[in-house]
C-alpha atoms as a PDB file:
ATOM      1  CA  UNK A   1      98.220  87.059  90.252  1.00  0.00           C
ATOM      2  CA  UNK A   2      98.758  88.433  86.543  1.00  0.00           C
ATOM      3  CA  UNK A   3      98.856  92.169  88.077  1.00  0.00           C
ATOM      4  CA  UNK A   4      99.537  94.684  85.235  1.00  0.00           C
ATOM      5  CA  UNK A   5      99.421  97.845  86.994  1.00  0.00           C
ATOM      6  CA  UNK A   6     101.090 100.887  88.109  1.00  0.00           C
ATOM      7  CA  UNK A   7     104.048 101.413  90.849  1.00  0.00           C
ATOM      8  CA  UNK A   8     103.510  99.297  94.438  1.00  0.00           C
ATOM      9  CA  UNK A   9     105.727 100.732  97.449  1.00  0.00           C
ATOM     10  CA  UNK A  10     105.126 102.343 100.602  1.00  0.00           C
ATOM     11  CA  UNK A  11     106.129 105.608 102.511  1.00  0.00           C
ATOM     12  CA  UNK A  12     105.099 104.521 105.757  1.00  0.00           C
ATOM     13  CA  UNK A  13     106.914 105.750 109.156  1.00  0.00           C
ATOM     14  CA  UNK A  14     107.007 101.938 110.485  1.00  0.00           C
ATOM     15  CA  UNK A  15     108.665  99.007 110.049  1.00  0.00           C
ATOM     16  CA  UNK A  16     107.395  96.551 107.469  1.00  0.00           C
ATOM     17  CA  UNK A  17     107.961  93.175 105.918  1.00  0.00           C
ATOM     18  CA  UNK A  18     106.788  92.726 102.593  1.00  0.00           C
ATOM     19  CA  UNK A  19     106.344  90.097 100.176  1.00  0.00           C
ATOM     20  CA  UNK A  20     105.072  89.803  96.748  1.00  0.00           C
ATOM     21  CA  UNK A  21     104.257  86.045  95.833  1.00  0.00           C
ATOM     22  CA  UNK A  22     104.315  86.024  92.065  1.00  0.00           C
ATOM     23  CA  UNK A  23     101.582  83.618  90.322  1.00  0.00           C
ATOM     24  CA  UNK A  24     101.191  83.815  86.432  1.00  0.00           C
ATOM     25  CA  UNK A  25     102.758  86.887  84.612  1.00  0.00           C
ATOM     26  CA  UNK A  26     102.646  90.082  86.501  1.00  0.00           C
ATOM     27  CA  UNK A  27     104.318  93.565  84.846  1.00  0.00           C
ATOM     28  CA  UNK A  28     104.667  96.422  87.118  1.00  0.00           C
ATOM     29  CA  UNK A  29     104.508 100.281  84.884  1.00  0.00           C
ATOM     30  CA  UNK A  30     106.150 102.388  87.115  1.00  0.00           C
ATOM     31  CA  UNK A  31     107.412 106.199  86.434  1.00  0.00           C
ATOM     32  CA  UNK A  32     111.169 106.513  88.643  1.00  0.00           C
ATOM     33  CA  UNK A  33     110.270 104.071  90.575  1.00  0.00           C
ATOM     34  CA  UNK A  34     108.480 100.212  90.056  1.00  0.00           C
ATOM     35  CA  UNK A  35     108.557  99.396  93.498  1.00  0.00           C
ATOM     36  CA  UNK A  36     109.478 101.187  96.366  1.00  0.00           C
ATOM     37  CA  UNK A  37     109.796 101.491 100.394  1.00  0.00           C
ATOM     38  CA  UNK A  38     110.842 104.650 101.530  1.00  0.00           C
ATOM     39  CA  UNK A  39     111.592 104.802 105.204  1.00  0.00           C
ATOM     40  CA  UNK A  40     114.157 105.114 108.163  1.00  0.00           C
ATOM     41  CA  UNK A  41     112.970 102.138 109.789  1.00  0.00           C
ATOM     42  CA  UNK A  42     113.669  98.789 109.840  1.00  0.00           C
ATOM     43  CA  UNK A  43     112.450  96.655 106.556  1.00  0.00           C
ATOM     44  CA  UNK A  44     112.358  94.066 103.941  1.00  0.00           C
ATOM     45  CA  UNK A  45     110.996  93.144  99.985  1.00  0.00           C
ATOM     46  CA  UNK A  46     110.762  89.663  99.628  1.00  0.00           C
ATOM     47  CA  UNK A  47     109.448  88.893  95.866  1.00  0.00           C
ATOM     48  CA  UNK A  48     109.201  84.979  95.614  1.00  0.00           C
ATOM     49  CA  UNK A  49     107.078  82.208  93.835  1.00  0.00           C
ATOM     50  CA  UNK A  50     107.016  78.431  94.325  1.00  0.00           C
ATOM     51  CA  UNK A  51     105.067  78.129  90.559  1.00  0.00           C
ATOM     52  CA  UNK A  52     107.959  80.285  88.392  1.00  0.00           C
ATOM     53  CA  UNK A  53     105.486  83.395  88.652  1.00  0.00           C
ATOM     54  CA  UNK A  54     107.522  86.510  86.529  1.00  0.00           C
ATOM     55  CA  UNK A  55     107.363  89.870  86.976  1.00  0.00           C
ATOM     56  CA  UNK A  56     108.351  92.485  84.552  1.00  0.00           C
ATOM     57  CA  UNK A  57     109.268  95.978  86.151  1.00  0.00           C
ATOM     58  CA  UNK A  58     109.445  98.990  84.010  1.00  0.00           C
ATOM     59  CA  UNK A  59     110.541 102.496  85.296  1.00  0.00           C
ATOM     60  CA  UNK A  60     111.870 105.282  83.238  1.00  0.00           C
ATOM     61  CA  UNK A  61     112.177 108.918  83.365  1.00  0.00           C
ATOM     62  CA  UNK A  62     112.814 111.667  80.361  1.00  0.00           C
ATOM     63  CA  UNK A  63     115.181 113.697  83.160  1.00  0.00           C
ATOM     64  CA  UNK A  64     115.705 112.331  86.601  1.00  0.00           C
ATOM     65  CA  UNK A  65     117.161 109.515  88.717  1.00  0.00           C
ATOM     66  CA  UNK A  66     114.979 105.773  87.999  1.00  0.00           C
ATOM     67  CA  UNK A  67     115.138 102.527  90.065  1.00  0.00           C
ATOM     68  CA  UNK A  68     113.307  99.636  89.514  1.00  0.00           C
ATOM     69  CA  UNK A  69     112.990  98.646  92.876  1.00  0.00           C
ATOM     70  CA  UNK A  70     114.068 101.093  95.637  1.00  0.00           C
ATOM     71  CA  UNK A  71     114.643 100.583  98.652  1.00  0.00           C
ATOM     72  CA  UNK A  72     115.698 103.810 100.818  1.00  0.00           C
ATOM     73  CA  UNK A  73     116.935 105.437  97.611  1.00  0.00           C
ATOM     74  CA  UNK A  74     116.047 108.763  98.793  1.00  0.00           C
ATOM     75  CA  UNK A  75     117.125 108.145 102.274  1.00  0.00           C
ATOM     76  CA  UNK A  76     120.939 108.595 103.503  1.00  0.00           C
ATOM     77  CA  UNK A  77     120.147 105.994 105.977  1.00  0.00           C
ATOM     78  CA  UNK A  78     119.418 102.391 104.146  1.00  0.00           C
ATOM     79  CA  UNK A  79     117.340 100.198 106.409  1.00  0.00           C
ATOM     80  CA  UNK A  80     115.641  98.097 104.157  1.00  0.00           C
ATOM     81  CA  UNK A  81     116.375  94.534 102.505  1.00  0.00           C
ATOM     82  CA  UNK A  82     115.699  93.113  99.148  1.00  0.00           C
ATOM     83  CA  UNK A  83     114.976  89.001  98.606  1.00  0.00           C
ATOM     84  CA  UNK A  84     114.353  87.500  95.923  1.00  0.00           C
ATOM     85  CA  UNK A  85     113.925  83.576  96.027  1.00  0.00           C
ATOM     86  CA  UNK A  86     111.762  80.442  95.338  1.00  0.00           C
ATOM     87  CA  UNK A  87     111.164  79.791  91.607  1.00  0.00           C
ATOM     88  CA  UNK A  88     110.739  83.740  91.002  1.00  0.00           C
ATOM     89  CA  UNK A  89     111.319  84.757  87.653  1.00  0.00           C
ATOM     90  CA  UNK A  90     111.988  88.567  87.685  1.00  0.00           C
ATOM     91  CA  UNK A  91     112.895  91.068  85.120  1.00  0.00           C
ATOM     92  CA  UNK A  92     113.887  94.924  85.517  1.00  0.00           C
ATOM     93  CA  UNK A  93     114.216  98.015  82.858  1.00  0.00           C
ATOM     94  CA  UNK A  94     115.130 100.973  84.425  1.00  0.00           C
ATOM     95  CA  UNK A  95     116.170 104.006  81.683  1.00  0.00           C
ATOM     96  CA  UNK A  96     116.835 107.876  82.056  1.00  0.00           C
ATOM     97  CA  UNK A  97     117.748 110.397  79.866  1.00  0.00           C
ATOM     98  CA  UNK A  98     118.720 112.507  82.288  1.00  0.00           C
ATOM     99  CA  UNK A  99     121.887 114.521  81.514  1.00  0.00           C
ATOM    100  CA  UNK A 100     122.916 114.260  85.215  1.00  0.00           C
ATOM    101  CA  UNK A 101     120.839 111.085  86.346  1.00  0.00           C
ATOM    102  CA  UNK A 102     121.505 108.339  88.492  1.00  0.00           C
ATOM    103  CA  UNK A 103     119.882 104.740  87.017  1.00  0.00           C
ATOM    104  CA  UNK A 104     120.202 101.432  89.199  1.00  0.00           C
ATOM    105  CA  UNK A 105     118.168  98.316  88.517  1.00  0.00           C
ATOM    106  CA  UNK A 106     118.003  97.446  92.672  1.00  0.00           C
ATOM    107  CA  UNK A 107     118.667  99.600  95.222  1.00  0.00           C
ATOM    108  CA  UNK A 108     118.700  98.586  98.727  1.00  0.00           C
ATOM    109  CA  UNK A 109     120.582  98.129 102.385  1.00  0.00           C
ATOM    110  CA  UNK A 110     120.994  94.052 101.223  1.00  0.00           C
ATOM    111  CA  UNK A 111     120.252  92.397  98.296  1.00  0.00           C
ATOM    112  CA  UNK A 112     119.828  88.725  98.359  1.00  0.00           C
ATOM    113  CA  UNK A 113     119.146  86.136  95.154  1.00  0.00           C
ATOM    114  CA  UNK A 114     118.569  82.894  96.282  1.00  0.00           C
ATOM    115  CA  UNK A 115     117.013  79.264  95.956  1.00  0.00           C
ATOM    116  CA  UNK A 116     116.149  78.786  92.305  1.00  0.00           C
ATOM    117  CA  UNK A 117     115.329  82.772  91.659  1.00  0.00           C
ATOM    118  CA  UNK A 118     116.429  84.187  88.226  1.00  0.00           C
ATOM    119  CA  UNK A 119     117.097  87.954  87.790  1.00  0.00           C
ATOM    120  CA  UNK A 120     117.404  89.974  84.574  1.00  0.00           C
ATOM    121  CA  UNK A 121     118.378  93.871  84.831  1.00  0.00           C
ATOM    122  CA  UNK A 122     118.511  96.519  81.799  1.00  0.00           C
ATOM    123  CA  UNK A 123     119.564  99.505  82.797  1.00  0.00           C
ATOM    124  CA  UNK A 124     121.074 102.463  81.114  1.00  0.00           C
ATOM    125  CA  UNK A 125     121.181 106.494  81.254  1.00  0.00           C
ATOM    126  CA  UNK A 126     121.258 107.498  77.583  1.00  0.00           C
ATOM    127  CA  UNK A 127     122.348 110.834  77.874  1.00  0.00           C
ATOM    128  CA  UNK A 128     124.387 111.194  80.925  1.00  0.00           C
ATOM    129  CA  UNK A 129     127.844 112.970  80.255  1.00  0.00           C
ATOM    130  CA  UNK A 130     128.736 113.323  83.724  1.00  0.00           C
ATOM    131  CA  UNK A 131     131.097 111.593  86.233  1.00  0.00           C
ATOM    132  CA  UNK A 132     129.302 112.528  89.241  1.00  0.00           C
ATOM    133  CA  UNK A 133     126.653 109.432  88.573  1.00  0.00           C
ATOM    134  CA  UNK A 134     126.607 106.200  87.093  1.00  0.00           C
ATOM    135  CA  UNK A 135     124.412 103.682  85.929  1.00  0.00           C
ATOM    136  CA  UNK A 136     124.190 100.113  88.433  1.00  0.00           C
ATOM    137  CA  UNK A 137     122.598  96.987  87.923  1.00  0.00           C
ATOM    138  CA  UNK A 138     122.886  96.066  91.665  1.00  0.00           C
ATOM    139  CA  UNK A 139     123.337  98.856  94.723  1.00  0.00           C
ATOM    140  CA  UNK A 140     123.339  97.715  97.772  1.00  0.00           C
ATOM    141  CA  UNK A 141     124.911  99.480 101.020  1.00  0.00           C
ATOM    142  CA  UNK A 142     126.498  96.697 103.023  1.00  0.00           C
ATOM    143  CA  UNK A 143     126.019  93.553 100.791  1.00  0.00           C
ATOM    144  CA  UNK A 144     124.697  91.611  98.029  1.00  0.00           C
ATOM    145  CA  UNK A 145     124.174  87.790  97.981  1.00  0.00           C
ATOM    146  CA  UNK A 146     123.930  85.647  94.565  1.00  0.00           C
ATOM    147  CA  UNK A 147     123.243  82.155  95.999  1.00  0.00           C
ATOM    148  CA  UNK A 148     120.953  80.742  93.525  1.00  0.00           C
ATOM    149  CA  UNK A 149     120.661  78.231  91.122  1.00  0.00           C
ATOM    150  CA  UNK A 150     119.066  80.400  88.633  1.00  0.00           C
ATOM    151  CA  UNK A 151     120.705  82.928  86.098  1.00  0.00           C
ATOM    152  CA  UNK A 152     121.637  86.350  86.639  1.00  0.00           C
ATOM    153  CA  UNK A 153     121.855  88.648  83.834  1.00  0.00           C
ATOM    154  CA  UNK A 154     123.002  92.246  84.074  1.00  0.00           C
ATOM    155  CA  UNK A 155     123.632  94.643  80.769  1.00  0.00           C
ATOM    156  CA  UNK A 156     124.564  98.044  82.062  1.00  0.00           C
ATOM    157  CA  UNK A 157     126.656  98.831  78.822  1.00  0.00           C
ATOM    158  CA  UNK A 158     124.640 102.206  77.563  1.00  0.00           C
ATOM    159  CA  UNK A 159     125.745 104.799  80.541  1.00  0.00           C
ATOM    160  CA  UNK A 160     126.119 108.018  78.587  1.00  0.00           C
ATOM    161  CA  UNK A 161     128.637 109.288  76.851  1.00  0.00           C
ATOM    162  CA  UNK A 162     132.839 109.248  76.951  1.00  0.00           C
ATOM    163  CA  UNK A 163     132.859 109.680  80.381  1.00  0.00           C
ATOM    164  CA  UNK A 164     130.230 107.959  81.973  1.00  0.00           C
ATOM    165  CA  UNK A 165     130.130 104.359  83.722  1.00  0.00           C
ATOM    166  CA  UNK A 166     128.498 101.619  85.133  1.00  0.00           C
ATOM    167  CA  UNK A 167     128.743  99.067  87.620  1.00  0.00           C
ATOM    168  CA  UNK A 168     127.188  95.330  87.303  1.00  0.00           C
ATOM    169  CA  UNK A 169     127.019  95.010  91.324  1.00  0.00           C
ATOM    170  CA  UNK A 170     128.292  96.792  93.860  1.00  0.00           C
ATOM    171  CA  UNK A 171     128.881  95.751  97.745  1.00  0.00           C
ATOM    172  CA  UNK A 172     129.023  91.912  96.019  1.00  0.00           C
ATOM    173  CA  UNK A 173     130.704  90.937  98.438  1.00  0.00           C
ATOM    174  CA  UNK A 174     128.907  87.125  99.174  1.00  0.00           C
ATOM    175  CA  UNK A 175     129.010  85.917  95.141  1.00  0.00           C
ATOM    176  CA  UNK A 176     128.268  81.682  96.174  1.00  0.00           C
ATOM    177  CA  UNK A 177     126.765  80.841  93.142  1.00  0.00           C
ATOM    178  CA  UNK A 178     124.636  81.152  89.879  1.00  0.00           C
ATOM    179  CA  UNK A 179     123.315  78.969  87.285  1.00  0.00           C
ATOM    180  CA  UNK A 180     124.754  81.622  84.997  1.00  0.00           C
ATOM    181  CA  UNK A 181     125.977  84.967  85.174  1.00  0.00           C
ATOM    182  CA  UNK A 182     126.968  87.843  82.498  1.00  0.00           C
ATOM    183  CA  UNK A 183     127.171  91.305  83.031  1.00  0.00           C
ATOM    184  CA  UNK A 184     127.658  94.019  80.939  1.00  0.00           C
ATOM    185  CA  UNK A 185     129.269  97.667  81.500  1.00  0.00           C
ATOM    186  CA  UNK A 186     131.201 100.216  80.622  1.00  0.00           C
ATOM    187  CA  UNK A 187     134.315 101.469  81.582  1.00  0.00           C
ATOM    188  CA  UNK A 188     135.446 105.364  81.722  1.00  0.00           C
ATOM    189  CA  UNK A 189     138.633 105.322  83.342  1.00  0.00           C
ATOM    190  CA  UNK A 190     139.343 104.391  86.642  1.00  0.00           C
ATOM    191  CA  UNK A 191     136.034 103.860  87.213  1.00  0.00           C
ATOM    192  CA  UNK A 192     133.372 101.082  85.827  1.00  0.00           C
ATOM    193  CA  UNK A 193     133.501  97.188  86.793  1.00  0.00           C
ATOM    194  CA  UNK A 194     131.036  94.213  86.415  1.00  0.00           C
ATOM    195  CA  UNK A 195     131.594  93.837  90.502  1.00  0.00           C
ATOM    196  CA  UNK A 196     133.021  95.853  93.111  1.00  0.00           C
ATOM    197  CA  UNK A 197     133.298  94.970  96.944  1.00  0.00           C
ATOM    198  CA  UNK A 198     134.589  91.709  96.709  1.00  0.00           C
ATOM    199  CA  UNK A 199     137.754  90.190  97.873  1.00  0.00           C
END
């Protein structure tokens, strides 16, 4: 309820089901990370509303990796989901100027979007001139859902330099629906699309 406030997250050994049910306008400070679950076990982020509660996540980082929700980002083994649904109204930032830095907006086993939910992700890697890592809107291991009848915006244009790249969503493999949807990247190459992992 209108929480302006640091990073929220968890690195507890057990399993655990989360949710964050937004009321008013809530912003979230974070440094790499806004909100985060770091564990092996079995898991889940649901950030929801039924009164179109926002929240506002900022992370950013002069020289490492950032996510703005993170979900097993420093784990090899991704165990943990990401919903977002109801009325929720939910806007990311993520930004690095890390010369070799990774930057995704949501980062997570599954990502799901659904009901009425309405997403808008900034992120970007200023300074990155390497093709080792890439700047994401969307990262999610086995899938990501857009099933909603709000709007999904995604601007992952600002990657670095010459050869450098981004990805809108990747693993969207389950795209149903949006009220409206624009993404933004940048191409280097081979490499660099709005969506990957679909048919």
């Amino acid at each position: 309820n209108n929480y302006h406030g640091g990073e929220i997250g968890t690195s507890a050994p057990a399993s655990g089901y989360y949710k964050i049910d937004l009321i008013g306008e809530n912003t979230i400070n974070g440094g790499q990370r806004g909100v985060f679950i770091d564990t092996s076990k079995e898991g889940r982020v649901t950030i929801t509303s039924s009164v179109n509660g926002k929240l506002t996540i900022n992370a950013s980082s002069s020289d490492s990796s950032v996510w703005g929700i993170a979900c097993g980002a420093s784990n090899s083994v991704k165990t943990t989901d990401v919903v977002i649904g109801g009325n929720a109204q939910v806007t990311i930032n993520a930004t690095s100027n890390g010369e070799n830095a990774q930057v995704e907006g949501i980062h997570a086993r599954n990502v799901t979007i659904q009901d009425n939910a309405s997403v808008n992700i900034v992120a970007k890697n200023t300074n990155n001139s390497t093709a080792s890592q890439w700047v994401a809107g969307i990262f999610a291991k086995n899938n990501v859902t857009i099933n909603t009848n709000g709007n999904i915006d995604i601007d992952v244009s600002v990657a670095g330099g010459d050869s450098s790249y981004s990805y809108g969503i990747q693993n969207g493999k389950t795209m149903t629906k949006a009220g409206n949807m624009t993404i933004k990247y940048k191409k280097a190459g081979s490499n660099g699309w709005p969506i990957t992992g679909g048919d």
